[in-house]
PDB file of N, CA and C in Angstrom:
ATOM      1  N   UNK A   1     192.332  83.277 114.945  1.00  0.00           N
ATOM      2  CA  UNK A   1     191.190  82.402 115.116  1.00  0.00           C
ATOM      3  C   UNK A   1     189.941  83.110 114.604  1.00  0.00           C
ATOM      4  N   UNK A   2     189.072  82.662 114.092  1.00  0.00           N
ATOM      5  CA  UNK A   2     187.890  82.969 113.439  1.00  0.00           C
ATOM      6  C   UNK A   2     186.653  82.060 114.518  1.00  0.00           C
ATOM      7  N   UNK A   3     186.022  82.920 114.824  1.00  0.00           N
ATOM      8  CA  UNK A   3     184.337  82.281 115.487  1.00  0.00           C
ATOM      9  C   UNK A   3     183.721  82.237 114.532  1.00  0.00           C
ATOM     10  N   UNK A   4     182.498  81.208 115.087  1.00  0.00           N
ATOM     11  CA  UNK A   4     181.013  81.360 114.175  1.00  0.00           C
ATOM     12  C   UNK A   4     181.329  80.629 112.532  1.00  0.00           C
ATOM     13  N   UNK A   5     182.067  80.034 112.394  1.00  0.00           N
ATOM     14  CA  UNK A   5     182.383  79.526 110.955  1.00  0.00           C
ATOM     15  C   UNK A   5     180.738  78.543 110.878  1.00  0.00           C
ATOM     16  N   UNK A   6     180.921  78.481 109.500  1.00  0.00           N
ATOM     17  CA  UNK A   6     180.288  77.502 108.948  1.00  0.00           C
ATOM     18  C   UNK A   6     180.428  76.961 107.250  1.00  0.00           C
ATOM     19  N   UNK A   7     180.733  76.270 107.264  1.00  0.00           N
ATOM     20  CA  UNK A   7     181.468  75.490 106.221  1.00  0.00           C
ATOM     21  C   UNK A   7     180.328  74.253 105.859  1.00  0.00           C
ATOM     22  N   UNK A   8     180.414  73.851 104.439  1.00  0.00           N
ATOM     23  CA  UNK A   8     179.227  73.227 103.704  1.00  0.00           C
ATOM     24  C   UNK A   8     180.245  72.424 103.105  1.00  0.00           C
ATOM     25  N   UNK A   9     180.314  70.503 102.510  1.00  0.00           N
ATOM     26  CA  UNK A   9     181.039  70.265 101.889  1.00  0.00           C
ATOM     27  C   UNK A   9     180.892  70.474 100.443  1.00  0.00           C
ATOM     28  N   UNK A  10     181.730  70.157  99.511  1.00  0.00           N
ATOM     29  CA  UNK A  10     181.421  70.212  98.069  1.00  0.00           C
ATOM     30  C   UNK A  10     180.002  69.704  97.560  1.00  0.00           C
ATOM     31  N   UNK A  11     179.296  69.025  98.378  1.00  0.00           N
ATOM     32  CA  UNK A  11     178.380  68.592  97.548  1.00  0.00           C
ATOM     33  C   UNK A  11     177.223  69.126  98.574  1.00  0.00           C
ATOM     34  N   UNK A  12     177.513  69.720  99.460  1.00  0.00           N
ATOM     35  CA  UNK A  12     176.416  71.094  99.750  1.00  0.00           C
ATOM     36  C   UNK A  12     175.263  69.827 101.019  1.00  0.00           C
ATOM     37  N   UNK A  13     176.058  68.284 101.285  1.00  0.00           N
ATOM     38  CA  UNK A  13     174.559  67.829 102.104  1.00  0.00           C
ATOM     39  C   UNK A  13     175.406  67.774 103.786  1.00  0.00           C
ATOM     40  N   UNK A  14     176.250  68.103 103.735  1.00  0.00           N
ATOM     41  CA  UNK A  14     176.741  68.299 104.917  1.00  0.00           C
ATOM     42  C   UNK A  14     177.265  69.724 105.707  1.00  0.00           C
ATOM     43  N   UNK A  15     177.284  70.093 106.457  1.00  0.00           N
ATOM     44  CA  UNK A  15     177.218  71.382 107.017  1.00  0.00           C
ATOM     45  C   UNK A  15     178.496  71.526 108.706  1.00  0.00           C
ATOM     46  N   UNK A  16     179.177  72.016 108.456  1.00  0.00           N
ATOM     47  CA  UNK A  16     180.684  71.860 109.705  1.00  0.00           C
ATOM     48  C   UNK A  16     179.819  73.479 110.234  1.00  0.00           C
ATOM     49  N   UNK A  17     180.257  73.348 111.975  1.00  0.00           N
ATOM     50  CA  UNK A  17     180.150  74.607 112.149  1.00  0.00           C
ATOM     51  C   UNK A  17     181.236  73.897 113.469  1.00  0.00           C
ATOM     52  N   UNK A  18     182.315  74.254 113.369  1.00  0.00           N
ATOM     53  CA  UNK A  18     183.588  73.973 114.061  1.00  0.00           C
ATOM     54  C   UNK A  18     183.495  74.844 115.235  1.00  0.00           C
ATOM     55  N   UNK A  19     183.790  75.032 116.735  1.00  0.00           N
ATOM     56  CA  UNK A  19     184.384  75.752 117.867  1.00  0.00           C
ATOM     57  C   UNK A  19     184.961  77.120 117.389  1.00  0.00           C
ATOM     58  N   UNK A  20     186.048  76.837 116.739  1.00  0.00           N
ATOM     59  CA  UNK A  20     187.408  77.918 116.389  1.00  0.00           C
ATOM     60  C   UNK A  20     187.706  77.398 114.980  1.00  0.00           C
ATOM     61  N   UNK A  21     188.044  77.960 114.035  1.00  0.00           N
ATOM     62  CA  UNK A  21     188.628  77.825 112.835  1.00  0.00           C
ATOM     63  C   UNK A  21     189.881  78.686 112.637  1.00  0.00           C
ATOM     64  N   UNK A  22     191.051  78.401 111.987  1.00  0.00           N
ATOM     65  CA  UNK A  22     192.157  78.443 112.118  1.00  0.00           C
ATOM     66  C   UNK A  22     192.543  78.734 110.699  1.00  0.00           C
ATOM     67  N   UNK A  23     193.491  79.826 110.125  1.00  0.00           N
ATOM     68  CA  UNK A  23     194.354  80.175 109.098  1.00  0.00           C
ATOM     69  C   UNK A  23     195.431  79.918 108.861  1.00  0.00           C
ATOM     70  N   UNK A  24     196.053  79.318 109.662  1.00  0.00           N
ATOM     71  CA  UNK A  24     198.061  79.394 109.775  1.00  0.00           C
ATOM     72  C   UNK A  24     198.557  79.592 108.514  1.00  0.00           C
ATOM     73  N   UNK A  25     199.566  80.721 109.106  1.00  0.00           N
ATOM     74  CA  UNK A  25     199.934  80.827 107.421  1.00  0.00           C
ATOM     75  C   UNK A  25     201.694  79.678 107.847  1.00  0.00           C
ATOM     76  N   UNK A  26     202.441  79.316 108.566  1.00  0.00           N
ATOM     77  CA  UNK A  26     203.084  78.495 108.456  1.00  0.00           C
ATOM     78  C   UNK A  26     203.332  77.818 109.464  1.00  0.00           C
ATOM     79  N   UNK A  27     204.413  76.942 109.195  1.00  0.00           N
ATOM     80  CA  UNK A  27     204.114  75.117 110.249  1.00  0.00           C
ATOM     81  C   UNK A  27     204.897  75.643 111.765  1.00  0.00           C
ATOM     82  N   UNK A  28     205.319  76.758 112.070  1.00  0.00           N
ATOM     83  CA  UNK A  28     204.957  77.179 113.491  1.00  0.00           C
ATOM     84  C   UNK A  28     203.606  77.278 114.018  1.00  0.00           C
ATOM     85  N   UNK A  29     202.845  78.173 113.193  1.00  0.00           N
ATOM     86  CA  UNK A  29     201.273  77.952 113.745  1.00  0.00           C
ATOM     87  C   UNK A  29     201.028  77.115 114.087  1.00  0.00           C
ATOM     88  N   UNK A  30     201.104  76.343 112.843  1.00  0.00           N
ATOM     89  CA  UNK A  30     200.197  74.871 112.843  1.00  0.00           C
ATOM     90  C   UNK A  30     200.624  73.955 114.173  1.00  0.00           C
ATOM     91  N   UNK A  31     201.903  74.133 114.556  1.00  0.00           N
ATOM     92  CA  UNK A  31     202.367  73.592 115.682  1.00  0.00           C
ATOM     93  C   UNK A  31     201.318  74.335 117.120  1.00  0.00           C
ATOM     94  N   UNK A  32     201.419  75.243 117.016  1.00  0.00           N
ATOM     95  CA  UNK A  32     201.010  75.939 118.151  1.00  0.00           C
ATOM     96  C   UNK A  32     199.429  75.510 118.259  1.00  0.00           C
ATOM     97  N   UNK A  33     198.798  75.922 117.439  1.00  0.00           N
ATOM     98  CA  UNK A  33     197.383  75.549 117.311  1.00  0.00           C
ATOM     99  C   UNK A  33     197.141  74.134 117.830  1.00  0.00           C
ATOM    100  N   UNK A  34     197.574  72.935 117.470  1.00  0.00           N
ATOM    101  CA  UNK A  34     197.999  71.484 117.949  1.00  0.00           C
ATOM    102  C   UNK A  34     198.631  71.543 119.204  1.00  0.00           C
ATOM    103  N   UNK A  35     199.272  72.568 119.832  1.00  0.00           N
ATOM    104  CA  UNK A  35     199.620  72.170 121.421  1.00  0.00           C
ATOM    105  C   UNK A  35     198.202  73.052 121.963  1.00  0.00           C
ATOM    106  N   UNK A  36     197.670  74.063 121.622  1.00  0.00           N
ATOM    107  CA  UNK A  36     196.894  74.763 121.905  1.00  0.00           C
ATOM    108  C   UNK A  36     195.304  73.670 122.035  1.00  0.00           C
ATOM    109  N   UNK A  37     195.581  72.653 121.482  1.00  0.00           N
ATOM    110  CA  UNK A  37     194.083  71.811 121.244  1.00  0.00           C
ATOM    111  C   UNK A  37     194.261  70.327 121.519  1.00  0.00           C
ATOM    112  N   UNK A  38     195.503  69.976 122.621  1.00  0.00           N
ATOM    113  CA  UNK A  38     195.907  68.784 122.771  1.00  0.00           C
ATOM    114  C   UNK A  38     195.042  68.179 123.093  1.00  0.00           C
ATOM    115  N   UNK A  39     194.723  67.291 122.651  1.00  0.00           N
ATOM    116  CA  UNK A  39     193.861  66.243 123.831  1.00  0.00           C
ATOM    117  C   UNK A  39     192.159  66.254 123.126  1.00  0.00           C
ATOM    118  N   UNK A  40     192.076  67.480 121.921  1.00  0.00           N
ATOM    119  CA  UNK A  40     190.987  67.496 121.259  1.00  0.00           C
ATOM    120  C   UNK A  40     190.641  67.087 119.993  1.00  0.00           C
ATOM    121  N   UNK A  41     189.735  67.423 119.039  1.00  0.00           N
ATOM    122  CA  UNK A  41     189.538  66.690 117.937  1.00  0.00           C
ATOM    123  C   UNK A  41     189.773  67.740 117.088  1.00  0.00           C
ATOM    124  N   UNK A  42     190.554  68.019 116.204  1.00  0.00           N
ATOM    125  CA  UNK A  42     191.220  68.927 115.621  1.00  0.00           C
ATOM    126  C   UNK A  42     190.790  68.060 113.651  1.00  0.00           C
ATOM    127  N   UNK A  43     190.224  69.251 112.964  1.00  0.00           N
ATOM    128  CA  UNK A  43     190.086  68.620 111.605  1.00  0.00           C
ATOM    129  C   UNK A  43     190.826  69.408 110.542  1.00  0.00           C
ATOM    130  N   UNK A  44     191.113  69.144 109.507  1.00  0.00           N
ATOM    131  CA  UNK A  44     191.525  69.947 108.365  1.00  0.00           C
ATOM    132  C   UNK A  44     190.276  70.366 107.453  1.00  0.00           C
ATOM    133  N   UNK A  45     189.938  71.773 106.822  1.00  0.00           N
ATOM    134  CA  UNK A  45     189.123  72.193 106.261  1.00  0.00           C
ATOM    135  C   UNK A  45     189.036  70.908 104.614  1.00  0.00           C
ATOM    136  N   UNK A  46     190.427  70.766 104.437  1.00  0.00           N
ATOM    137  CA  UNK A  46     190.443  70.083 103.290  1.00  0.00           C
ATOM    138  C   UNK A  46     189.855  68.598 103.256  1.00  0.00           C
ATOM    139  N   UNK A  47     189.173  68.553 104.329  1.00  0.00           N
ATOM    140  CA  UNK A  47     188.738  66.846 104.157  1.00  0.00           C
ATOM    141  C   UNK A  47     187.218  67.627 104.186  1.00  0.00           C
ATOM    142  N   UNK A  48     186.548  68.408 103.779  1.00  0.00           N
ATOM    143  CA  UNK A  48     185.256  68.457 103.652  1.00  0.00           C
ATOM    144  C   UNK A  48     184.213  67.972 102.452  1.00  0.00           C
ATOM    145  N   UNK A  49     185.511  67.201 101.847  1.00  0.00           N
ATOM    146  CA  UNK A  49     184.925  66.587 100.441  1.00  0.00           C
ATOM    147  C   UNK A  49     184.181  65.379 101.155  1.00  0.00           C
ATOM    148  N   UNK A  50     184.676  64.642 101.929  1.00  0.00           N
ATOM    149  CA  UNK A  50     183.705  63.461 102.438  1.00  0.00           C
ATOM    150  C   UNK A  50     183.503  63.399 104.289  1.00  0.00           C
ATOM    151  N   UNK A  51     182.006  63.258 104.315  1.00  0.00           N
ATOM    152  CA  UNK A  51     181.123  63.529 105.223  1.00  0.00           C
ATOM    153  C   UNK A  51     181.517  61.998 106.636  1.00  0.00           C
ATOM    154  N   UNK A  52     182.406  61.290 105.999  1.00  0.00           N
ATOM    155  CA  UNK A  52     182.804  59.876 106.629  1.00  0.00           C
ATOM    156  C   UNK A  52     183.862  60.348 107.738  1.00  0.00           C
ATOM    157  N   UNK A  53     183.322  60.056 109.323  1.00  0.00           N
ATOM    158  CA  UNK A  53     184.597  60.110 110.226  1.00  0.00           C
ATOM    159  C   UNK A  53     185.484  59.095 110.077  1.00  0.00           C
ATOM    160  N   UNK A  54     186.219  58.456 109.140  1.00  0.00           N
ATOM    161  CA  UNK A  54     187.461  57.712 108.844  1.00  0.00           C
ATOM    162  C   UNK A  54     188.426  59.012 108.480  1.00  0.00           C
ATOM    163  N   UNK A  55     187.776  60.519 108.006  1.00  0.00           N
ATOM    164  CA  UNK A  55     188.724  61.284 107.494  1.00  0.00           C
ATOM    165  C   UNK A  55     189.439  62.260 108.822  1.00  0.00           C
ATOM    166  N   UNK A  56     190.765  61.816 109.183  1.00  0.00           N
ATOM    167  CA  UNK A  56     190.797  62.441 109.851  1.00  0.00           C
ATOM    168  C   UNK A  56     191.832  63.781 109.387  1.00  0.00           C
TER     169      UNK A  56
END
């Protein structure tokens, strides 16, 4: 887990500064991290191209 992130999307007008940010290097992590955050709002770094909560 990584603190303190802050992440900008591609076009630099939006700005993420997430709880916890996450590396998994494979789909055990990714499992764990998802029981680890049940019940919360969990995002993928890769949707930072658009600033729209439809992306989940």
């Amino acid at each position: 887990v990584v603190q303190s992130v802050q992440r900008k999307n591609f076009g630099r007008n939006q700005v993420l500064r997430p709880s916890a940010a996450y590396t998994p290097s494979d789909e055990q992590e990714v499992l764990q991290i998802l029981d680890r955050h049940r019940g919360q709002r969990i995002r993928a770094v890769g949707r930072l191209h658009s600033w729209s909560e439809t992306v989940l």
